[in-house]
PDB file of N, CA and C in Angstrom:
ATOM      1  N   UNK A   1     102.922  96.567  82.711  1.00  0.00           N
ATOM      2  CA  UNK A   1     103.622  97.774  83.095  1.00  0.00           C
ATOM      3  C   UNK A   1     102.638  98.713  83.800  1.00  0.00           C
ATOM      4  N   UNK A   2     103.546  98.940  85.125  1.00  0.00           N
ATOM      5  CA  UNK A   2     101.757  99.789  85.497  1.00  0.00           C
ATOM      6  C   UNK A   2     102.120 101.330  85.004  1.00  0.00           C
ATOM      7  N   UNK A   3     100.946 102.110  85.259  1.00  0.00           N
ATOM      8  CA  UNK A   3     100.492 103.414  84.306  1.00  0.00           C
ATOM      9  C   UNK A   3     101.460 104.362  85.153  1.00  0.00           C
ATOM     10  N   UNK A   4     101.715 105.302  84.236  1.00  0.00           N
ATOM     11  CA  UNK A   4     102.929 106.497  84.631  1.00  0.00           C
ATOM     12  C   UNK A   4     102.149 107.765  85.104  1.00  0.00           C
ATOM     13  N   UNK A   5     102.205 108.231  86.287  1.00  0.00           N
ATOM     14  CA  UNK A   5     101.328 109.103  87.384  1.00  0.00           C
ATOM     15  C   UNK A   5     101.707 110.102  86.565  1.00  0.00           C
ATOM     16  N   UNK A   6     100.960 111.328  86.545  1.00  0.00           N
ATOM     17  CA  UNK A   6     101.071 112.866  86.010  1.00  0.00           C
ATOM     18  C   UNK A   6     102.618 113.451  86.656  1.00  0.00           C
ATOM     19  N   UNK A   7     103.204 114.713  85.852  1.00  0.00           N
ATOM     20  CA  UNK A   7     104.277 114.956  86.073  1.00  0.00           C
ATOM     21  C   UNK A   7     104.305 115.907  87.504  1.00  0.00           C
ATOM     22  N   UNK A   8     102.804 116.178  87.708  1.00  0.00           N
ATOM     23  CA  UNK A   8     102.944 117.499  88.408  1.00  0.00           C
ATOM     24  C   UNK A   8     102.873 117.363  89.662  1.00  0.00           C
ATOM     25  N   UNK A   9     102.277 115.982  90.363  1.00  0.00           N
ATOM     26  CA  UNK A   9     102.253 114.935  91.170  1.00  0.00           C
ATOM     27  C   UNK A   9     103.212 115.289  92.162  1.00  0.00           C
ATOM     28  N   UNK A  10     103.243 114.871  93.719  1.00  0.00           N
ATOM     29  CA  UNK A  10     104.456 115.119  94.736  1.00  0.00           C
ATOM     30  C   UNK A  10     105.296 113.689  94.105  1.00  0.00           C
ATOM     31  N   UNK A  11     106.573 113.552  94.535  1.00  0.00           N
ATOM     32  CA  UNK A  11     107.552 112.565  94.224  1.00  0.00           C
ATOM     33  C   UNK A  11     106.432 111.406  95.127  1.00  0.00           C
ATOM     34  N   UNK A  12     105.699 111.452  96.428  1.00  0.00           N
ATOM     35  CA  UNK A  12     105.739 110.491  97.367  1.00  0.00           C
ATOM     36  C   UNK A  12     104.388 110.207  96.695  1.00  0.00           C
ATOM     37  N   UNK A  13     103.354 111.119  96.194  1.00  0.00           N
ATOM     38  CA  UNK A  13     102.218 110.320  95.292  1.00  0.00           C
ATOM     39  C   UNK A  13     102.489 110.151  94.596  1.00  0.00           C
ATOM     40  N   UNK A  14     103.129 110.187  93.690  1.00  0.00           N
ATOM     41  CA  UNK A  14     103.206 110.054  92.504  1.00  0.00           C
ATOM     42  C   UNK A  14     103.992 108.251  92.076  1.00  0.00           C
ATOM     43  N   UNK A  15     104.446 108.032  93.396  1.00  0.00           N
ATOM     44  CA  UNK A  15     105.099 107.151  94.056  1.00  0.00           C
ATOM     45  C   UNK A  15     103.798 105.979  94.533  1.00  0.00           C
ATOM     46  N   UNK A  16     103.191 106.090  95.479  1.00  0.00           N
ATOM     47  CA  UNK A  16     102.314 105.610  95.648  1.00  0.00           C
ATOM     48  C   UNK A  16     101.031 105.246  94.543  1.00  0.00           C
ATOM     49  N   UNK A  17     100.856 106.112  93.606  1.00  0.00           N
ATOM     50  CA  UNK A  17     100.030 106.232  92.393  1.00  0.00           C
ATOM     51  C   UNK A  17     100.151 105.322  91.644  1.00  0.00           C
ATOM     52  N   UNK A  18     101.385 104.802  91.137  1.00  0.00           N
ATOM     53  CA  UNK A  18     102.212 104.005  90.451  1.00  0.00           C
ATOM     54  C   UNK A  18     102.077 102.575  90.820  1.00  0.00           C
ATOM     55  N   UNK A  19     102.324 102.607  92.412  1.00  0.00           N
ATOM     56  CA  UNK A  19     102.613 101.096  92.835  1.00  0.00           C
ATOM     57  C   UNK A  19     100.661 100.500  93.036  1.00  0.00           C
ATOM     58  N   UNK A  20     100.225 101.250  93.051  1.00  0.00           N
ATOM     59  CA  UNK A  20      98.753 100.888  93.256  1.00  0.00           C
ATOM     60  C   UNK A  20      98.303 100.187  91.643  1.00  0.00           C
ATOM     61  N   UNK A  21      98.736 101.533  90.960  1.00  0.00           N
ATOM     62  CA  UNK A  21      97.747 101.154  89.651  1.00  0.00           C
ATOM     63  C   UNK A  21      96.773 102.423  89.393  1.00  0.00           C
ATOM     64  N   UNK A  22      96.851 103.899  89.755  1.00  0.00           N
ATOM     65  CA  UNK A  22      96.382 104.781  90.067  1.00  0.00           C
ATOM     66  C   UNK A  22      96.396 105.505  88.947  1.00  0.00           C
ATOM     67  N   UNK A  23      95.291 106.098  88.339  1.00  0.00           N
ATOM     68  CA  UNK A  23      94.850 106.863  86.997  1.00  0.00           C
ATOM     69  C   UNK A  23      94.954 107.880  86.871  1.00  0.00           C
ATOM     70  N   UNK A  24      94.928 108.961  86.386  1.00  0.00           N
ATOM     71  CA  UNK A  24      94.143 110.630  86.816  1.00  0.00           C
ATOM     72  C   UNK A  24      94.349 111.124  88.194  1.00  0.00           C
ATOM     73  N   UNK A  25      95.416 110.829  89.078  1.00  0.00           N
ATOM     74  CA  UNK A  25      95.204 111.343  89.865  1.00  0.00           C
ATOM     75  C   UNK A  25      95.066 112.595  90.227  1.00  0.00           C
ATOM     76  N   UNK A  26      94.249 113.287  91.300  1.00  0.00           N
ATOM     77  CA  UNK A  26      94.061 114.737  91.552  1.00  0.00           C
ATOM     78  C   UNK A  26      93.995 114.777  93.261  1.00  0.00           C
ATOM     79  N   UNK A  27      94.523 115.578  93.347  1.00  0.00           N
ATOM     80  CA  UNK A  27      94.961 115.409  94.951  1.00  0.00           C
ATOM     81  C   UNK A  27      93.907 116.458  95.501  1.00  0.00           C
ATOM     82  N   UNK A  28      93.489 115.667  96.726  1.00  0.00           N
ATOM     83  CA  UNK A  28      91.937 116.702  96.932  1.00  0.00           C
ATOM     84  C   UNK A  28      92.296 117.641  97.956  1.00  0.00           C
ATOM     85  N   UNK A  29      93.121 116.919  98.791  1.00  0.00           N
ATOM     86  CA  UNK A  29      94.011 117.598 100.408  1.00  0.00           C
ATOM     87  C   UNK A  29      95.148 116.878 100.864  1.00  0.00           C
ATOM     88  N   UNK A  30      95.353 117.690 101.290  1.00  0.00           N
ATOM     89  CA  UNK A  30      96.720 117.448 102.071  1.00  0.00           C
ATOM     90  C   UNK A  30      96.969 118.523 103.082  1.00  0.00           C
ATOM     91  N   UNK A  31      97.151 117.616 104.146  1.00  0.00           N
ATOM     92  CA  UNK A  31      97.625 118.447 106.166  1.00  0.00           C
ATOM     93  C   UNK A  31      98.844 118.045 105.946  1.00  0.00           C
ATOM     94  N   UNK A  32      99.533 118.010 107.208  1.00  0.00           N
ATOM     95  CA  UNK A  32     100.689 117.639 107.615  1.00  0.00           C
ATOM     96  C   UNK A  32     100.582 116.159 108.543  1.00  0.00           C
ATOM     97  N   UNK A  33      99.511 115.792 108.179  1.00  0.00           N
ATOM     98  CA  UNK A  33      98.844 114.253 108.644  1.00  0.00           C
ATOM     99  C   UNK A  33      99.010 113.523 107.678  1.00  0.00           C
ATOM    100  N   UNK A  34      97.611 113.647 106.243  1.00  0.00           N
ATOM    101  CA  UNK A  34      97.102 112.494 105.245  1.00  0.00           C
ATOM    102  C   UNK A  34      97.356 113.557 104.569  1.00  0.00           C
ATOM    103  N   UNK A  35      97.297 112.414 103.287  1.00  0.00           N
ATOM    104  CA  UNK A  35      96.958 112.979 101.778  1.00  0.00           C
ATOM    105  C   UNK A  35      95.962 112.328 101.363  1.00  0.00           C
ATOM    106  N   UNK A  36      94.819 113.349 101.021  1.00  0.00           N
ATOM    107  CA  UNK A  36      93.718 112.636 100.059  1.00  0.00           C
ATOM    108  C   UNK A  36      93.516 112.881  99.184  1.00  0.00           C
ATOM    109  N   UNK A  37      93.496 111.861  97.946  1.00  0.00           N
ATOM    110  CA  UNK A  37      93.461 112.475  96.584  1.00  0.00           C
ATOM    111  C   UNK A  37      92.440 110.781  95.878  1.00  0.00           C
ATOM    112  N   UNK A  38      92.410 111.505  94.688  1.00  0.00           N
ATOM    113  CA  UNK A  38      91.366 110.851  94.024  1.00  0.00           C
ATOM    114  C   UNK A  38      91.485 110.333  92.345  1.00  0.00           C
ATOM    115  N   UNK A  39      90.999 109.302  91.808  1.00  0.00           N
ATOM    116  CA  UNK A  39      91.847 108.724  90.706  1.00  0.00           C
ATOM    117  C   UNK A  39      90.594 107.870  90.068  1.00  0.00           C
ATOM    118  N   UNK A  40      91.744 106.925  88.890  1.00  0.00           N
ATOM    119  CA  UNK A  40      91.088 105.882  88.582  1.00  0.00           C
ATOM    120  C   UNK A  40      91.504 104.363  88.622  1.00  0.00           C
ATOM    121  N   UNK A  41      91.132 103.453  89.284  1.00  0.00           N
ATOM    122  CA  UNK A  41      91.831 102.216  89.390  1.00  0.00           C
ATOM    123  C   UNK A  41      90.945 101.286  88.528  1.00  0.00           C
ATOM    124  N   UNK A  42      91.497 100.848  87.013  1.00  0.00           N
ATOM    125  CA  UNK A  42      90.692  99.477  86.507  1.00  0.00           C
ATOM    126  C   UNK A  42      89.227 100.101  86.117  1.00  0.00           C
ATOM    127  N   UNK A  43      89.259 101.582  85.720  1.00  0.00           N
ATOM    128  CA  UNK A  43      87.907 102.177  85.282  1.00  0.00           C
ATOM    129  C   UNK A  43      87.022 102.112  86.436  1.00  0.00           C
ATOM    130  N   UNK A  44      87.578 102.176  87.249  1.00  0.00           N
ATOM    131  CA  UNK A  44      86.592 102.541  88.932  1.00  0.00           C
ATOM    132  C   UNK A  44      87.310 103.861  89.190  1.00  0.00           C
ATOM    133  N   UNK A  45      86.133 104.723  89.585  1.00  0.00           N
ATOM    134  CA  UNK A  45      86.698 105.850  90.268  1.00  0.00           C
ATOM    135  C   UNK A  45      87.054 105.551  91.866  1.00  0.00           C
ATOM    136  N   UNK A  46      87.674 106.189  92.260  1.00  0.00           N
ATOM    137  CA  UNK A  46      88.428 105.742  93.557  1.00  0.00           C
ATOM    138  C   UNK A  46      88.679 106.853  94.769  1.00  0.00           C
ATOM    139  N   UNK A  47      88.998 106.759  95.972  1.00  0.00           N
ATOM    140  CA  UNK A  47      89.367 107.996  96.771  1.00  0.00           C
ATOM    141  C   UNK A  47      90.667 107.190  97.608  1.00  0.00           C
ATOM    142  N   UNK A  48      91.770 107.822  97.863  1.00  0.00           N
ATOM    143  CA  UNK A  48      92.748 107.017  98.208  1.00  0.00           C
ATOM    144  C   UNK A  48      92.936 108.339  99.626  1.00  0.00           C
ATOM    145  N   UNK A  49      93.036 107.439 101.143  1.00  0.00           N
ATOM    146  CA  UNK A  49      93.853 108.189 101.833  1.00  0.00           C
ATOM    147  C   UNK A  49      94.775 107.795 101.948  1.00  0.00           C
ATOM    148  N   UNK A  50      96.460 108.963 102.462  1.00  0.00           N
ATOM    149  CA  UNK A  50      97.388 108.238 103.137  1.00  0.00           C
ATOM    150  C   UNK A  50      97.648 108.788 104.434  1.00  0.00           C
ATOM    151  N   UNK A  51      97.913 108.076 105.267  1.00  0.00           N
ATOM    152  CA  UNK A  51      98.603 108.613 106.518  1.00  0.00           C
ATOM    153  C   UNK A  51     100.395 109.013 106.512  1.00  0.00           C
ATOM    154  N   UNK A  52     100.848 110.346 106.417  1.00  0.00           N
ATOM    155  CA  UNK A  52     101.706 110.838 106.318  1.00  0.00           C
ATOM    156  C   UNK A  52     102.832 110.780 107.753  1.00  0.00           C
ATOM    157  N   UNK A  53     101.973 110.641 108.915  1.00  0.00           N
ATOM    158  CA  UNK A  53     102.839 111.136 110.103  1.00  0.00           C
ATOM    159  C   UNK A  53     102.653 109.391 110.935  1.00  0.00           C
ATOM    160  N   UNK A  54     103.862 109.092 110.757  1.00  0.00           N
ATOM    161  CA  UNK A  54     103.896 108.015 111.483  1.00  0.00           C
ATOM    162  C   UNK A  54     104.416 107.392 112.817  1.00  0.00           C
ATOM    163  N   UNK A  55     103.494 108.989 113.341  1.00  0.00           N
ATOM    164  CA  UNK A  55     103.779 108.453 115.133  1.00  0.00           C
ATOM    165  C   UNK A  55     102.512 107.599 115.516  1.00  0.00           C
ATOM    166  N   UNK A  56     103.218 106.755 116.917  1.00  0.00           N
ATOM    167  CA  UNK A  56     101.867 105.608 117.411  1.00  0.00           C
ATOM    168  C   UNK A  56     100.522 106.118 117.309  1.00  0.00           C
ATOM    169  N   UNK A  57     100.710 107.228 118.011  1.00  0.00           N
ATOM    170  CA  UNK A  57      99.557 108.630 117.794  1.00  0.00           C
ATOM    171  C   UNK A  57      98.698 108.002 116.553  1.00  0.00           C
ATOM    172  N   UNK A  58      98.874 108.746 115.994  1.00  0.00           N
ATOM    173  CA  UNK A  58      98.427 108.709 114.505  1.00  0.00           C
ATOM    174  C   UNK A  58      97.379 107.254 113.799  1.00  0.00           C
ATOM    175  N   UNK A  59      99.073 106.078 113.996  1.00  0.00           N
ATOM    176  CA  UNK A  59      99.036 105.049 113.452  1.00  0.00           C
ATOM    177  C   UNK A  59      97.318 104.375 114.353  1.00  0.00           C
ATOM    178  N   UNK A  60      97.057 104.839 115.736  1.00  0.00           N
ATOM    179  CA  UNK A  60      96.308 104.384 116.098  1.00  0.00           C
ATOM    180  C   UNK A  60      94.579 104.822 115.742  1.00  0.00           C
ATOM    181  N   UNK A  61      94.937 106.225 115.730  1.00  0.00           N
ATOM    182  CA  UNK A  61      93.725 107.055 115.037  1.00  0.00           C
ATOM    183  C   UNK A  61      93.149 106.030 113.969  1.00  0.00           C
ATOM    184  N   UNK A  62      94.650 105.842 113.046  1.00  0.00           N
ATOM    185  CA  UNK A  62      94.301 105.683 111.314  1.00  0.00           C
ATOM    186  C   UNK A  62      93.841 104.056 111.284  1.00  0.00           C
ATOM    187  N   UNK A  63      94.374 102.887 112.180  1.00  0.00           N
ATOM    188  CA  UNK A  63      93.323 101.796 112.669  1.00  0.00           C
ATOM    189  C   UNK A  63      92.171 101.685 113.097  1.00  0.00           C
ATOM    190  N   UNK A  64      91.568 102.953 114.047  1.00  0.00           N
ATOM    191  CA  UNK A  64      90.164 103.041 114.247  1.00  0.00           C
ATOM    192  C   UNK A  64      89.406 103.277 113.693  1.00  0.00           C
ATOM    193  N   UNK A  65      89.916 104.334 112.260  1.00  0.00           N
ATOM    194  CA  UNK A  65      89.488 105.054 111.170  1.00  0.00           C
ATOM    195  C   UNK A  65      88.986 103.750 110.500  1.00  0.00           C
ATOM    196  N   UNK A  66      89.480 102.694 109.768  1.00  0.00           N
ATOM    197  CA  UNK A  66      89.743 101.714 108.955  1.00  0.00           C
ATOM    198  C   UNK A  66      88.815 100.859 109.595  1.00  0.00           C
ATOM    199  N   UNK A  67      88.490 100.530 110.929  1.00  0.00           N
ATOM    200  CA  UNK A  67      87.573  99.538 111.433  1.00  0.00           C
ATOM    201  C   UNK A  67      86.073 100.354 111.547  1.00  0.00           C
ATOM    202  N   UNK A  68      86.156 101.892 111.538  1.00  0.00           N
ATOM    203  CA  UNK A  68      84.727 102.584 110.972  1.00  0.00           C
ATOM    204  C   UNK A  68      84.293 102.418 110.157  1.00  0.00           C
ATOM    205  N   UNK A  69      85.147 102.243 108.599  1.00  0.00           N
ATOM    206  CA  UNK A  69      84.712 101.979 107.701  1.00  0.00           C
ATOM    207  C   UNK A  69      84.533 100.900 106.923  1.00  0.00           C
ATOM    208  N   UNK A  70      85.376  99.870 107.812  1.00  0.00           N
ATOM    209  CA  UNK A  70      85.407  98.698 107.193  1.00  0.00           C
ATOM    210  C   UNK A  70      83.075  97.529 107.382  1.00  0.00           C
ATOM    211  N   UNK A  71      82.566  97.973 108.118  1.00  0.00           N
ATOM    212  CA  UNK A  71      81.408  97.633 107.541  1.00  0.00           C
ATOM    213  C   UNK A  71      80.546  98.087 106.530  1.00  0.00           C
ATOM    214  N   UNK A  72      80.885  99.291 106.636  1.00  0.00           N
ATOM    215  CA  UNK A  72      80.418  99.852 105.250  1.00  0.00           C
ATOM    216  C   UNK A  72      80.702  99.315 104.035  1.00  0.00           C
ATOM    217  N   UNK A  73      82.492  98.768 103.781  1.00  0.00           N
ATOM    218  CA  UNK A  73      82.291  98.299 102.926  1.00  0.00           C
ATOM    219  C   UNK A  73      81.946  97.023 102.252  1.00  0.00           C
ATOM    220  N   UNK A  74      81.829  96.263 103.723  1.00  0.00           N
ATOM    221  CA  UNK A  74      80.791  95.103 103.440  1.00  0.00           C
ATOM    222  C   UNK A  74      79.793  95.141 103.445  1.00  0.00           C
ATOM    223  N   UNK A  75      78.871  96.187 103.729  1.00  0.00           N
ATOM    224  CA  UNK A  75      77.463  96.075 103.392  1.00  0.00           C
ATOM    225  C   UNK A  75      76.909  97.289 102.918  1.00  0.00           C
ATOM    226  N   UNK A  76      77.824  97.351 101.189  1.00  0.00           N
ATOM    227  CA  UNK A  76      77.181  98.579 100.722  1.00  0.00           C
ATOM    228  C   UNK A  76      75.959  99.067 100.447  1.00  0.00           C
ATOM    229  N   UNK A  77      75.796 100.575 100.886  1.00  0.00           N
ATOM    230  CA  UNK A  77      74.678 101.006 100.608  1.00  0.00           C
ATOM    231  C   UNK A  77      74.249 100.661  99.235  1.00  0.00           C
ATOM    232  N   UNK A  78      72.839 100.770  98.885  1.00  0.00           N
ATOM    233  CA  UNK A  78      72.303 101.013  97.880  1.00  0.00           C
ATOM    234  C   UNK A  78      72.000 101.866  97.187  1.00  0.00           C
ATOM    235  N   UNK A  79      72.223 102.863  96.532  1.00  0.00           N
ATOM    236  CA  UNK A  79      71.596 104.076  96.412  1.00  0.00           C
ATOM    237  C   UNK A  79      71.406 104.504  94.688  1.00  0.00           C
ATOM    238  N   UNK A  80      71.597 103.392  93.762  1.00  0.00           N
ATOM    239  CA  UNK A  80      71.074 103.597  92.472  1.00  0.00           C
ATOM    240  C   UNK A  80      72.033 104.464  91.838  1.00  0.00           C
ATOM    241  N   UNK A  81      72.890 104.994  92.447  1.00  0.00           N
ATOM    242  CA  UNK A  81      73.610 105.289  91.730  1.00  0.00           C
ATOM    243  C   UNK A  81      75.173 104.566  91.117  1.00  0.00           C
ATOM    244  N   UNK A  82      75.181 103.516  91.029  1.00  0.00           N
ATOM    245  CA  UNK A  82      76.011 102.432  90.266  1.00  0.00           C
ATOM    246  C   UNK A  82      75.765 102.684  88.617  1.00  0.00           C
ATOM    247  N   UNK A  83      76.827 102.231  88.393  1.00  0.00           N
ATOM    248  CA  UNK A  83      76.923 102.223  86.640  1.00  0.00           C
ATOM    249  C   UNK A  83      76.327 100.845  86.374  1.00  0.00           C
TER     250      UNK A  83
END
């Protein structure tokens, strides 16, 4: 059964929170673009964006965004601070 998001939550995170597997969430920002908010998945702390506005616009930004970061997360830094 996955975990039941806080009450105080928007309907659409609180929504998303749920179907992930999302802990504690605390919502850090929100535009009229993304929502970024922050949680726990499986005792990992986590940062979740979403893309809210789904014009091509956007959708294309939020693919370039995703291929910036996607080496990073194959070749994580090191920095000693791991549990």
């Amino acid at each position: 059964m996955p975990p039941t998001p806080p009450d105080n939550l928007a309907p659409d995170v609180a929504a998303v929170a749920a179907r992930l597997g999302l802990r504690d969430v605390t919502v850090l920002r929100r535009s009229g673009k993304t929502l970024l908010s922050a949680g726990d998945l499986a005792g990992r702390p986590v940062v979740v964006k979403l893309l809210l506005d789904g014009g091509e616009f956007w959708q294309a930004r939020w693919r370039h965004e995703i291929g910036i970061y996607r080496p990073s997360r194959r070749n994580r830094p090191r920095c000693g601070c791991q549990r």
